[in-house]
N, C-alpha and C. Protein backbone atom coordinates (compact mmCIF):
# COMPACT_ATOMS: atom_id res chain seq x y z
N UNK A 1 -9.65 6.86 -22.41
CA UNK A 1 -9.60 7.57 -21.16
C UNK A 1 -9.30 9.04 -21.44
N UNK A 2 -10.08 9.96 -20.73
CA UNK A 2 -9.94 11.25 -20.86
C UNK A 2 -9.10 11.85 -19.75
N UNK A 3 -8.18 12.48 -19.97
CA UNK A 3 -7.71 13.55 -18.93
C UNK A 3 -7.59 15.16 -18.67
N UNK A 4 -7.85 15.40 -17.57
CA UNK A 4 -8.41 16.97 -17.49
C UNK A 4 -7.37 17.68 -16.44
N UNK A 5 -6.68 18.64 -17.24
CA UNK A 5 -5.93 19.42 -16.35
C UNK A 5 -6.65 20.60 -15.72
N UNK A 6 -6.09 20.06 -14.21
CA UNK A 6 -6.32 21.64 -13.98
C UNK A 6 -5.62 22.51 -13.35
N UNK A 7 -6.10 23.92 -13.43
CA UNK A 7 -4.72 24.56 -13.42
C UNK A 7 -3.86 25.25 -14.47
N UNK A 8 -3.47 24.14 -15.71
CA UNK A 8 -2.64 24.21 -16.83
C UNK A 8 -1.55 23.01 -15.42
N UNK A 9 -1.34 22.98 -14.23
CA UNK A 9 -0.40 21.82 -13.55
C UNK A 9 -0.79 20.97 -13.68
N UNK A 10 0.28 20.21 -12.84
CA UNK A 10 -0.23 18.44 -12.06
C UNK A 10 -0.88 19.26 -11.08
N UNK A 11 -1.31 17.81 -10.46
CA UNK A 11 -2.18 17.30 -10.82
C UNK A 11 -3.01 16.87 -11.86
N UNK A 12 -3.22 16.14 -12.51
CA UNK A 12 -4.13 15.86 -13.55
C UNK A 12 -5.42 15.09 -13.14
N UNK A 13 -6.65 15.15 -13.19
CA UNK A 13 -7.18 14.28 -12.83
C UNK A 13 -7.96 13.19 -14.05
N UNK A 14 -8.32 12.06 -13.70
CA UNK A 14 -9.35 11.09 -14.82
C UNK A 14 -10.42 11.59 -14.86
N UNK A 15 -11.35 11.89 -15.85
CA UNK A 15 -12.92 12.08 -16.01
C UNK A 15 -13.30 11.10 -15.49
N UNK A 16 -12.97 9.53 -16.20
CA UNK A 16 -14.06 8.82 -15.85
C UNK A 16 -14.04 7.85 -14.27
N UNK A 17 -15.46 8.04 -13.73
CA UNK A 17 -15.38 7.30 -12.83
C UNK A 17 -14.94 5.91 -12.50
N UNK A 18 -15.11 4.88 -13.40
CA UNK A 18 -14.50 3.80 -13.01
C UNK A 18 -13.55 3.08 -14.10
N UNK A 19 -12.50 2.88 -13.73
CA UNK A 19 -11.72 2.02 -14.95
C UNK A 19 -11.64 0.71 -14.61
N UNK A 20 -12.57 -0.23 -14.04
CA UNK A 20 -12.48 -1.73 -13.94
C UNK A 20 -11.74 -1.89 -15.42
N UNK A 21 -11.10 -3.03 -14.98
CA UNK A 21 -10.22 -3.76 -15.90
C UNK A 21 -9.58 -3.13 -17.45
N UNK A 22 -9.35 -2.02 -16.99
CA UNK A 22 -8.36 -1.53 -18.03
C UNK A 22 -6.69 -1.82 -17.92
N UNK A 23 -6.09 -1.95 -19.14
CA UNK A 23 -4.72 -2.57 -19.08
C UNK A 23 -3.75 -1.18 -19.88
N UNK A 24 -3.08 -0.60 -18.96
CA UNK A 24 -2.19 0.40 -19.41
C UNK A 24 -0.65 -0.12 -19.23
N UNK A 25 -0.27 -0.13 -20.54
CA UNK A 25 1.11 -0.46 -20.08
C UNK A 25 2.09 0.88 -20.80
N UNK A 26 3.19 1.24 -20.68
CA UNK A 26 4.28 2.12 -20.57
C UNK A 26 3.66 3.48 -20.80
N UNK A 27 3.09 3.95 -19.94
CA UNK A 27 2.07 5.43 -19.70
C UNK A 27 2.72 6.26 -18.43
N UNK A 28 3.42 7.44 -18.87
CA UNK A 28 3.88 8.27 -17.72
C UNK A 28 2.44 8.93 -16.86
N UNK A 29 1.94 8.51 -16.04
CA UNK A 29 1.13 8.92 -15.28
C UNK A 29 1.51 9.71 -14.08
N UNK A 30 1.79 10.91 -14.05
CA UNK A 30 2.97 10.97 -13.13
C UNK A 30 2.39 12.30 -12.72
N UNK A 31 1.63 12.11 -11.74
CA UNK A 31 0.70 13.00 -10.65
C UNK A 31 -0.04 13.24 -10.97
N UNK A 32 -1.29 12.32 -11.84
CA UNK A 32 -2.34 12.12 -11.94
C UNK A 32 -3.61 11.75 -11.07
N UNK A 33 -4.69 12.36 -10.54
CA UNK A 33 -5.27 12.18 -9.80
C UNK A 33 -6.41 10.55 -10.01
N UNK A 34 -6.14 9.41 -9.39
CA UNK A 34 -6.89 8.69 -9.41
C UNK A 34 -7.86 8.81 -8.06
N UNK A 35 -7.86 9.23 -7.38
CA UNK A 35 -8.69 9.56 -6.20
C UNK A 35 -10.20 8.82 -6.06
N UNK A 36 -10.94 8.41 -5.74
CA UNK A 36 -12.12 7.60 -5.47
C UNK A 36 -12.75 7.17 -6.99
N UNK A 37 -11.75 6.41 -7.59
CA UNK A 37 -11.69 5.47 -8.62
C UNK A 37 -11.95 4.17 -8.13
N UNK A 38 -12.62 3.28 -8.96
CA UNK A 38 -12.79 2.25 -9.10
C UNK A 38 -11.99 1.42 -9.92
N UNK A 39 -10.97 0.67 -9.47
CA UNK A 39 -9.17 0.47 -10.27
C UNK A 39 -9.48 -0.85 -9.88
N UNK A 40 -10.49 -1.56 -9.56
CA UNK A 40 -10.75 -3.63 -9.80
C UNK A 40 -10.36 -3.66 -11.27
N UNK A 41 -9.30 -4.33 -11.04
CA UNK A 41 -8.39 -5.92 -12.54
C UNK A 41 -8.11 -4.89 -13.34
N UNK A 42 -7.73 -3.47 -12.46
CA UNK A 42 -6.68 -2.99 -13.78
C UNK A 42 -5.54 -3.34 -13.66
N UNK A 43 -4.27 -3.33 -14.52
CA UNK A 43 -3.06 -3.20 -14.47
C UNK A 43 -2.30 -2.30 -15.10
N UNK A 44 -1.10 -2.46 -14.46
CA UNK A 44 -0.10 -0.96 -14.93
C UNK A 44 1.03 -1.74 -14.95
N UNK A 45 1.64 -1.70 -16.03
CA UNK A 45 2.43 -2.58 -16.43
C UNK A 45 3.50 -1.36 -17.09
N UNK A 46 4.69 -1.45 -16.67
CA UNK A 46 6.17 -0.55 -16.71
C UNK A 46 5.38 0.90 -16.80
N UNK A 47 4.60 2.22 -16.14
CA UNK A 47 4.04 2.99 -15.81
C UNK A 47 4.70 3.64 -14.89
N UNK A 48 4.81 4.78 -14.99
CA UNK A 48 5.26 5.97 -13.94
C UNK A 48 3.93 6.67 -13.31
N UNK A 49 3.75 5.92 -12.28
CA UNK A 49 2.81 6.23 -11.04
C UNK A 49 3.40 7.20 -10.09
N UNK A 50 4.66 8.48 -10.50
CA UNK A 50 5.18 8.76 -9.22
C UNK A 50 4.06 10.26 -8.85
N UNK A 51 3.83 10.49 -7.55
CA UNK A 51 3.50 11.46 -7.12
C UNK A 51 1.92 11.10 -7.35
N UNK A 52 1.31 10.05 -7.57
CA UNK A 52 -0.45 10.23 -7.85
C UNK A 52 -1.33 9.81 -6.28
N UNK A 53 -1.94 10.21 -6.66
CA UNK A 53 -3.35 10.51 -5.38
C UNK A 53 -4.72 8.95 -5.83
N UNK A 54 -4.67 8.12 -5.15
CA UNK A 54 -4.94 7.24 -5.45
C UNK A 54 -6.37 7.02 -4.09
N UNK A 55 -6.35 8.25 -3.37
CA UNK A 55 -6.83 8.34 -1.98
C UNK A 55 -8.35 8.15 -1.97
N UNK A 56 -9.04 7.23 -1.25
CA UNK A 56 -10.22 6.87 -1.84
C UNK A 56 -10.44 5.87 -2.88
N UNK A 57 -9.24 5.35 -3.20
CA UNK A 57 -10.09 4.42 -4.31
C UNK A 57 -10.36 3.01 -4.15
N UNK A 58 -11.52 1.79 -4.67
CA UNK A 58 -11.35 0.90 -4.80
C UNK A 58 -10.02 -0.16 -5.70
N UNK A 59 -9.48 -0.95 -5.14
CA UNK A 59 -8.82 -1.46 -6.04
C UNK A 59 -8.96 -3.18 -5.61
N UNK A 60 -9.66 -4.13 -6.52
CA UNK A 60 -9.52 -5.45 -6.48
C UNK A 60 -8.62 -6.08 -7.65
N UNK A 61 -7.98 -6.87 -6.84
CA UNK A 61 -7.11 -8.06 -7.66
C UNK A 61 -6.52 -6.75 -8.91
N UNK A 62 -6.14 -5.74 -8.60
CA UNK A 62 -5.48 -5.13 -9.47
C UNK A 62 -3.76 -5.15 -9.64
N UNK A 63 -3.40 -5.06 -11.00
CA UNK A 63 -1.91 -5.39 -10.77
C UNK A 63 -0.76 -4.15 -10.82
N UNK A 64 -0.01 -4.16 -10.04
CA UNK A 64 1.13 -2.88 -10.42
C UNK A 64 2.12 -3.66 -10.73
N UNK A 65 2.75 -3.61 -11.94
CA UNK A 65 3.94 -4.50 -12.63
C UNK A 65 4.84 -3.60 -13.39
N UNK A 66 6.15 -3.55 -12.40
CA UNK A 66 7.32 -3.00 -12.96
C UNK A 66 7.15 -1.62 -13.18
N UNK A 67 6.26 -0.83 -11.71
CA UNK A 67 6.08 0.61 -12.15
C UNK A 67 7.14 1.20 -11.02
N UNK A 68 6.70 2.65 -11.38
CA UNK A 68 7.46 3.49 -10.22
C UNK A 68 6.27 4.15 -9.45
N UNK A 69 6.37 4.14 -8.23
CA UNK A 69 5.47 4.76 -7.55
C UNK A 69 6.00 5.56 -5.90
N UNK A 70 7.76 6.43 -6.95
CA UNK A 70 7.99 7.30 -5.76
C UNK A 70 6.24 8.19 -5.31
N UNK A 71 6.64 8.49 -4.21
CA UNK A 71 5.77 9.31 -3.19
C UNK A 71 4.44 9.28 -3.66
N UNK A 72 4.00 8.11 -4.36
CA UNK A 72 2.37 8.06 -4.17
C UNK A 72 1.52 7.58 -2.78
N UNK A 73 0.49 8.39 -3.06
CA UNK A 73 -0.54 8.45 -1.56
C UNK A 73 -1.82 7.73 -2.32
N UNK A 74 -1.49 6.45 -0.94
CA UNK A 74 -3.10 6.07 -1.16
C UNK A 74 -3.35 6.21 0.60
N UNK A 75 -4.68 6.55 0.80
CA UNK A 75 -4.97 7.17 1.84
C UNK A 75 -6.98 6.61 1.83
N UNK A 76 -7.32 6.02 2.91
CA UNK A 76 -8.71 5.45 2.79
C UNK A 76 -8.95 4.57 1.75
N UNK A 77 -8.21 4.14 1.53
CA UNK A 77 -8.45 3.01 0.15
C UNK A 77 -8.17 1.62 0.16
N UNK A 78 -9.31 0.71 -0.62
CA UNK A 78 -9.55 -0.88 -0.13
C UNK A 78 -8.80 -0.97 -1.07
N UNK A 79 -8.19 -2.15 -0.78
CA UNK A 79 -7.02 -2.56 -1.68
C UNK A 79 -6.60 -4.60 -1.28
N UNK A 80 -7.84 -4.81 -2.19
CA UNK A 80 -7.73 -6.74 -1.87
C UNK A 80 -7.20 -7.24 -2.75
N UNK A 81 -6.69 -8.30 -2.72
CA UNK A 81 -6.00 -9.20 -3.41
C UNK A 81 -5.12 -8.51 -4.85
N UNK A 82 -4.47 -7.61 -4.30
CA UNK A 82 -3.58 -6.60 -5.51
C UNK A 82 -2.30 -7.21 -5.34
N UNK A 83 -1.33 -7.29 -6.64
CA UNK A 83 -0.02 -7.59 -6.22
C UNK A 83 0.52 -6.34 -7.07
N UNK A 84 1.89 -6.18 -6.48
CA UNK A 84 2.79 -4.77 -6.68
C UNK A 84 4.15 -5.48 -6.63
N UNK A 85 4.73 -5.83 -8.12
CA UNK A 85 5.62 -6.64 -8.63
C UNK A 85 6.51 -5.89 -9.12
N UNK A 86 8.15 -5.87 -8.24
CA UNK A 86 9.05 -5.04 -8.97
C UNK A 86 8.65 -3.58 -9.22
N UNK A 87 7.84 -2.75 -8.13
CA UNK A 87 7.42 -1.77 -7.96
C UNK A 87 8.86 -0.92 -7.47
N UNK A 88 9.20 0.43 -8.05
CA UNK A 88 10.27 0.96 -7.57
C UNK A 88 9.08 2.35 -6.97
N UNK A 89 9.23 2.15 -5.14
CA UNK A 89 8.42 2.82 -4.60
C UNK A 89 8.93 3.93 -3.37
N UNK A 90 10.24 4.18 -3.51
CA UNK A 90 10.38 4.49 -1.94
C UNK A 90 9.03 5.82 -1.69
N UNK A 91 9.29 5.99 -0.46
CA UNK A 91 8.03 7.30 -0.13
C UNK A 91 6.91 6.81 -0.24
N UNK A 92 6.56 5.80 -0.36
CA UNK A 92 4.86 5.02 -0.78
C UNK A 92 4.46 5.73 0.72
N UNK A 93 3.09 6.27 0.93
CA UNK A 93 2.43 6.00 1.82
C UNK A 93 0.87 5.70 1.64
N UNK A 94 0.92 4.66 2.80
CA UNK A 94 -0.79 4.25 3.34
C UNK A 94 -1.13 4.33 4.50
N UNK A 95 -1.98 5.36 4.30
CA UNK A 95 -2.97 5.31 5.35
C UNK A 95 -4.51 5.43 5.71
N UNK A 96 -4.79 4.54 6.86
CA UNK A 96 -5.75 4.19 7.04
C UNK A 96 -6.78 3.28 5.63
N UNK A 97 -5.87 2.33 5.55
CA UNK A 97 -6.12 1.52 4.24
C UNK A 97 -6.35 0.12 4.43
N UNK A 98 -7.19 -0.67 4.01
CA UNK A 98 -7.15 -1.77 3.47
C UNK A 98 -6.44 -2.64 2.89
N UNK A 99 -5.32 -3.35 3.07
CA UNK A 99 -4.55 -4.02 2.31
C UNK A 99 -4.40 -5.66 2.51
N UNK A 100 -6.01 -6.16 2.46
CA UNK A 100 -5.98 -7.07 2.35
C UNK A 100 -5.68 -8.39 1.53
N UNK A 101 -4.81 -9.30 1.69
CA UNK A 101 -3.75 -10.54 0.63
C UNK A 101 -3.40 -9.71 -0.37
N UNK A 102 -2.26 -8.35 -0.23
CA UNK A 102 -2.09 -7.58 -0.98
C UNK A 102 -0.84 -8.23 -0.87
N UNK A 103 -0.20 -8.39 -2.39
CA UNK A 103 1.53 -8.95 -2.22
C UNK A 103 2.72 -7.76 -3.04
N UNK A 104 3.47 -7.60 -1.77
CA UNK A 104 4.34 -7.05 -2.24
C UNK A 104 6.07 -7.79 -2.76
N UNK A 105 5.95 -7.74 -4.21
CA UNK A 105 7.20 -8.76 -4.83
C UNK A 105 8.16 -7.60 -5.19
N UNK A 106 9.68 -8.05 -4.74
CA UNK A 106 10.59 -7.33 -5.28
C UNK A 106 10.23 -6.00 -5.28
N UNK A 107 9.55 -5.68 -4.43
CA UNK A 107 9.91 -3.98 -4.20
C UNK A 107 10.70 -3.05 -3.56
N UNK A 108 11.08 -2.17 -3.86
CA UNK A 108 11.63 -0.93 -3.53
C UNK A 108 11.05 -0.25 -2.15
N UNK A 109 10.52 -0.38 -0.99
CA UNK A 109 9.80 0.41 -0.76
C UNK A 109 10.50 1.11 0.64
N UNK A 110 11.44 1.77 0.67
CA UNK A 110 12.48 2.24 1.13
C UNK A 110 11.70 3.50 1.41
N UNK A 111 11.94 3.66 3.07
CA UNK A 111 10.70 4.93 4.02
C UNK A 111 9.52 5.25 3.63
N UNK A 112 9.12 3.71 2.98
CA UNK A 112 7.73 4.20 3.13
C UNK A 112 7.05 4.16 4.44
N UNK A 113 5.74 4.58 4.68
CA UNK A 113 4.67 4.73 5.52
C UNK A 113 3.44 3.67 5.34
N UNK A 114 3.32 2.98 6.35
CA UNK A 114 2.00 2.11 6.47
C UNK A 114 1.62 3.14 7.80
N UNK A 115 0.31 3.52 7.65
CA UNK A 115 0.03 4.01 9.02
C UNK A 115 -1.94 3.54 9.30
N UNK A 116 -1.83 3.01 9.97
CA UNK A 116 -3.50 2.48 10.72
C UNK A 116 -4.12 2.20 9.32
N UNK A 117 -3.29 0.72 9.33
CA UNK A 117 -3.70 0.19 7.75
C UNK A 117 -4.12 -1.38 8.51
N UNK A 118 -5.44 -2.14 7.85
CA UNK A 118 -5.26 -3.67 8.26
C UNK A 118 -4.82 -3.67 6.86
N UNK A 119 -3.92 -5.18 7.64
CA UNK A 119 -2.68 -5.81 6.69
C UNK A 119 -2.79 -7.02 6.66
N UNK A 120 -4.08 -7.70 7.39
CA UNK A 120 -4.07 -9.14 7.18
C UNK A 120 -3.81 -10.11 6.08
N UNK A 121 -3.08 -10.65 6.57
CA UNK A 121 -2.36 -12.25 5.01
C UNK A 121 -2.20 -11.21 4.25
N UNK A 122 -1.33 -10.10 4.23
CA UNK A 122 -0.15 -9.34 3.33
C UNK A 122 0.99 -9.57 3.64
N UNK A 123 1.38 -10.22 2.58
CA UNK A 123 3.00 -10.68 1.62
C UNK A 123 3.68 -9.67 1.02
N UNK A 124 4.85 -9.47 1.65
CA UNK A 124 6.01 -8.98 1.53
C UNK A 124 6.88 -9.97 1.31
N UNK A 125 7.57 -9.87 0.11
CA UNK A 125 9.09 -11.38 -0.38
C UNK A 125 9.49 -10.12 -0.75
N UNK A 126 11.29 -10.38 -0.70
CA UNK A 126 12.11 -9.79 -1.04
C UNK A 126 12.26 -8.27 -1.19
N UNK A 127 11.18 -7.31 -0.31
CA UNK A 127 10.99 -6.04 -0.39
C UNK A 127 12.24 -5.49 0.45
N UNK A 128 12.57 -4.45 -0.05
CA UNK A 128 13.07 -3.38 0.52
C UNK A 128 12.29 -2.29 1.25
N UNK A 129 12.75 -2.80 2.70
CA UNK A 129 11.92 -1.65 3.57
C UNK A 129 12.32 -1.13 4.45
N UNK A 130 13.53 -0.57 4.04
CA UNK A 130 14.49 0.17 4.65
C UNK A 130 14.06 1.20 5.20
N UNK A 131 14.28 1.48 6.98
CA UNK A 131 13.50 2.67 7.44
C UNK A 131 12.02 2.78 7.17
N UNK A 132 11.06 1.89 6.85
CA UNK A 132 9.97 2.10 6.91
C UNK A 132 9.03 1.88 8.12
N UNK A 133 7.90 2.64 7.52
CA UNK A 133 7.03 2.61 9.55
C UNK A 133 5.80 1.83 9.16
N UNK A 134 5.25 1.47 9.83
CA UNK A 134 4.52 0.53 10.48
C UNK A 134 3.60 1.16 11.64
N UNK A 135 3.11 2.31 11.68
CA UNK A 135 2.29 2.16 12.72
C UNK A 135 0.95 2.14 12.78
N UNK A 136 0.28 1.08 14.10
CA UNK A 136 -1.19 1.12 14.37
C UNK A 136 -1.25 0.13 13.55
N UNK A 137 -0.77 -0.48 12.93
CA UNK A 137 -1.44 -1.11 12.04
C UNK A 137 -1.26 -2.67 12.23
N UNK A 138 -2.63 -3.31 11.48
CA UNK A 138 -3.15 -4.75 12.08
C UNK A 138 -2.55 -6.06 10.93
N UNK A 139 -1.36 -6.74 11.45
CA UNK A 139 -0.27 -7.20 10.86
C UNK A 139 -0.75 -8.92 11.11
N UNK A 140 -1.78 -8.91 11.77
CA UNK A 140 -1.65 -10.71 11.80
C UNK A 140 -1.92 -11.05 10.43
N UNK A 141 -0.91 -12.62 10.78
CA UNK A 141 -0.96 -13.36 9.48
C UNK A 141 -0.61 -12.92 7.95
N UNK A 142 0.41 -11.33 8.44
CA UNK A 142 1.22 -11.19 7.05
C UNK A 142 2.72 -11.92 7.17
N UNK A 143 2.83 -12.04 6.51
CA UNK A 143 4.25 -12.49 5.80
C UNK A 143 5.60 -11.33 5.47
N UNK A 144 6.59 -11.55 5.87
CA UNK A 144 7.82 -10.94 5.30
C UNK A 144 8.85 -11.99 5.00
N UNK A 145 9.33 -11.81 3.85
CA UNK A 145 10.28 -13.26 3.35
C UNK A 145 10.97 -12.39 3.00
N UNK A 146 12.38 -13.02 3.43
CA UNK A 146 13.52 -11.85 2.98
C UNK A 146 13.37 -10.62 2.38
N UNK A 147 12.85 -10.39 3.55
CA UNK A 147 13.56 -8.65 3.58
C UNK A 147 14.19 -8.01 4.05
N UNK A 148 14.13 -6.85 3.26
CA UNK A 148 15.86 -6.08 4.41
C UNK A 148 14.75 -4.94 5.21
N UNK A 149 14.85 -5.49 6.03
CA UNK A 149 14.12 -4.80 7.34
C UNK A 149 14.71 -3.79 8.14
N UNK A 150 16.06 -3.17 7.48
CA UNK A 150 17.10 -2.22 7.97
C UNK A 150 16.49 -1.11 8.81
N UNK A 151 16.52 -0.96 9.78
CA UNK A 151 15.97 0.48 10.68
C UNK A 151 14.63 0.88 10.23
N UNK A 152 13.48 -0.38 9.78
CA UNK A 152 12.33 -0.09 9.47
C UNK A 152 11.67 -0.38 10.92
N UNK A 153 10.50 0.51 11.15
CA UNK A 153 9.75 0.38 12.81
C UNK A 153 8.58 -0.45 12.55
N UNK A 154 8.44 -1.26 13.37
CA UNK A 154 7.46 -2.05 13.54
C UNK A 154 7.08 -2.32 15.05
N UNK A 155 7.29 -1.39 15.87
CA UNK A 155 8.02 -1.02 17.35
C UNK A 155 6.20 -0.78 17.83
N UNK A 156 5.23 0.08 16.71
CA UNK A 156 3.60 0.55 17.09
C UNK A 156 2.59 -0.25 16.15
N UNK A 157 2.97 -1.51 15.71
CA UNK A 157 1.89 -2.32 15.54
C UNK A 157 0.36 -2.68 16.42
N UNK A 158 -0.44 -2.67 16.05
CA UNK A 158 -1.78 -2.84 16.48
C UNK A 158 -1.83 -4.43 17.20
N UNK A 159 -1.50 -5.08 16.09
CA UNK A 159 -1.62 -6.65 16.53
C UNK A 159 -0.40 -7.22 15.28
N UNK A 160 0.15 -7.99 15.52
CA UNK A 160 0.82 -8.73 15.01
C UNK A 160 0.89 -10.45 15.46
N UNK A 161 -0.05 -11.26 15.86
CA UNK A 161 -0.64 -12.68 16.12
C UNK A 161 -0.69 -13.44 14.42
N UNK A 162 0.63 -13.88 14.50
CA UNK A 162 0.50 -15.02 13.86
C UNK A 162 1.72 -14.27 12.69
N UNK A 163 1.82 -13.38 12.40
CA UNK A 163 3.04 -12.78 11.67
C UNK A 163 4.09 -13.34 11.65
N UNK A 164 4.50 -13.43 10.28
CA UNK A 164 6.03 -14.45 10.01
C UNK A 164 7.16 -13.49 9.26
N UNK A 165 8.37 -13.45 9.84
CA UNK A 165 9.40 -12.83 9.38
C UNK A 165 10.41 -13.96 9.18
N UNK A 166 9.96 -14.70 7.82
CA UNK A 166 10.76 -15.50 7.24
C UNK A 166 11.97 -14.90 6.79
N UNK A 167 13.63 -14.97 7.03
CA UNK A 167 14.94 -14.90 6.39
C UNK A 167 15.04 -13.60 6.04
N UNK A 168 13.98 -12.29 7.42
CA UNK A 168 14.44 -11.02 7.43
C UNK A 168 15.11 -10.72 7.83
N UNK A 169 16.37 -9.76 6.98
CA UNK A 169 17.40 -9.27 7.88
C UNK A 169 17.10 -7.64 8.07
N UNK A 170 18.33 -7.48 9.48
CA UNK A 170 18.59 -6.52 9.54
C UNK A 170 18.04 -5.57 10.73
N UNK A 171 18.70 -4.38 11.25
CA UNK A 171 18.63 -3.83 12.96
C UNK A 171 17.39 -3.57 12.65
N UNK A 172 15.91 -3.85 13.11
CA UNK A 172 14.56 -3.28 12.58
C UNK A 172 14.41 -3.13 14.57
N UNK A 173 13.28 -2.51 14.89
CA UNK A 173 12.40 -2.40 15.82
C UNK A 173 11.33 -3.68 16.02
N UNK A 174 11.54 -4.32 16.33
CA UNK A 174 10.24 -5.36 16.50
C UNK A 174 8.87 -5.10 16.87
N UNK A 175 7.89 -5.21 16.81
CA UNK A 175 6.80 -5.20 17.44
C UNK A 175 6.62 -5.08 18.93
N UNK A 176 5.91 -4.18 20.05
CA UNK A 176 5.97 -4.34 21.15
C UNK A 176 4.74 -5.05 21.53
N UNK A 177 4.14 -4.74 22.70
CA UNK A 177 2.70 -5.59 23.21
C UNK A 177 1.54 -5.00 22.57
N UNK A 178 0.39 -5.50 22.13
CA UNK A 178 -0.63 -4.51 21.77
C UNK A 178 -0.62 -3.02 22.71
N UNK A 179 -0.63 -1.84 21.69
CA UNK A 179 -0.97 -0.87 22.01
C UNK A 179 -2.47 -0.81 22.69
N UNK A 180 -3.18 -0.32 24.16
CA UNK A 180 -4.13 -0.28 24.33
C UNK A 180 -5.21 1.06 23.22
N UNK A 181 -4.94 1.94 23.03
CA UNK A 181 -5.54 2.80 22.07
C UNK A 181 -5.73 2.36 20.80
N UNK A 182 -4.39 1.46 20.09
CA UNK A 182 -4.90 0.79 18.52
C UNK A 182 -5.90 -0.29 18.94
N UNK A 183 -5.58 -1.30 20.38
CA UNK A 183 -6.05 -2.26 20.54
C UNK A 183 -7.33 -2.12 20.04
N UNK A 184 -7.83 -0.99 20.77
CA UNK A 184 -9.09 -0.66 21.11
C UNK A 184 -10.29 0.26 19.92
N UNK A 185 -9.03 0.70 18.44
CA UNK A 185 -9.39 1.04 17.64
C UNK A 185 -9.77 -0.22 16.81
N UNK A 186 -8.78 -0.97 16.56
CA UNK A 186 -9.27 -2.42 15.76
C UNK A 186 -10.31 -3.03 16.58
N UNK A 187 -10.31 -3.22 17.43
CA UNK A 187 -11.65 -3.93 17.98
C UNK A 187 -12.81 -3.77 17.99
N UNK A 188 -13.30 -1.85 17.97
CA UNK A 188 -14.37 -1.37 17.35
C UNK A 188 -14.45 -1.28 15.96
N UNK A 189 -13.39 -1.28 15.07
CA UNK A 189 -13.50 -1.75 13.58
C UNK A 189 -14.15 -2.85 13.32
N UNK A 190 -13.55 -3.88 13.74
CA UNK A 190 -13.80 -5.36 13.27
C UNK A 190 -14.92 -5.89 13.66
N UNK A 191 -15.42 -5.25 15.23
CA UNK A 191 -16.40 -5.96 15.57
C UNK A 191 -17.35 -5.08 15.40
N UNK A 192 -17.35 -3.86 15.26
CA UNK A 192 -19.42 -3.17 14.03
C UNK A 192 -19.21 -3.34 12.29
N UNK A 193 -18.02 -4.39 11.81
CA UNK A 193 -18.16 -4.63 10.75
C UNK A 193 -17.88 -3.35 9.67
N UNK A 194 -17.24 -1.90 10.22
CA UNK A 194 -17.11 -1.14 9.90
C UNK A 194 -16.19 -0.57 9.14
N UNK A 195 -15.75 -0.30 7.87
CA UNK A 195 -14.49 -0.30 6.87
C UNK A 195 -14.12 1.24 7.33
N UNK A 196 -12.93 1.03 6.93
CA UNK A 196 -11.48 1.97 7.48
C UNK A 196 -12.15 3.05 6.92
């Protein structure tokens, strides 16, 4: 893998367009531009992901294991069947993302941002999501298993039908009634078959 500074700063970005199934393990990557990468069955295994731009990219069944990923942005980016294991993440944000049967294990993810993300059958066990937001975004049929749900908002969910908050604690915001404006954003999503 080649990397190209520019600037002489961070940012750094990758030359190559797609890294399907590459395996990086203990690599400070640390505000490196992955931006409309193709990241299917890679993994990052004990990696310092903090501060990278991930915005635009594909990612299938890819793994994040035991990284850090203070204040990384993924932003427009599909993201299926990925798990993010023992991720130390606070500041994560997503938006307008894909995070479909994406599992989040033992994470950190303390104020992060989900914003007008579908989240369908996304697993959350044992995350920390302290103060984190939740808005617009389409929550049926994810999962939260003990988590500490401490002053995290979930108050501007899109839909939440069928969502389980297994042995979450803690003062959170619950979900209110469908928003008519998200309602009405997911519904023209889903039904012209149209990705985020």
């Amino acid at each position: 893998m080649r990397l190209k500074r520019l600037n002489n700063l961070p940012p750094m970005e990758i030359e190559e367009e797609e890294l399907e199934g590459s395996f990086f393990e203990d690599i400070d990557f640390a505000f490196i531009d992955f931006s409309r990468k193709d990241l299917s069955k890679v993994t990052f295994k004990n990696c310092n992901l903090a501060c990278c731009n991930f915005s635009s990219s594909h990612l299938v069944d890819a793994k994040f294991d035991t990284v850090t990923l203070h204040q990384t942005e993924f932003t427009k980016s599909t993201i299926y069947d990925c798990i993010f294991d023992t991720a130390d993440a606070p500041n994560l944000s997503f938006r307008s993302c894909e995070l479909t049967r994406t599992k989040f294990w033992d994470c950190n993810l303390v104020e992060s941002e989900f914003n007008q993300c579908y989240m369908s059958e996304t697993v959350f066990s044992n995350a920390n999501l302290q103060r984190s937001l939740f808005s617009y975004c389409f929550i049926s049929y994810a999962k939260f298993e003990s988590c500490n749900l401490n002053y995290a908002n979930l108050e501007e969910v899109a839909s939440w039908n069928n969502a389980k908050f297994y042995g979450s604690k803690g003062n959170w915001k619950k979900p209110l009634k469908w928003w008519n404006s998200a309602e009405s954003y997911w519904e023209k999503k889903l039904s012209t078959g149209s990705r985020i």
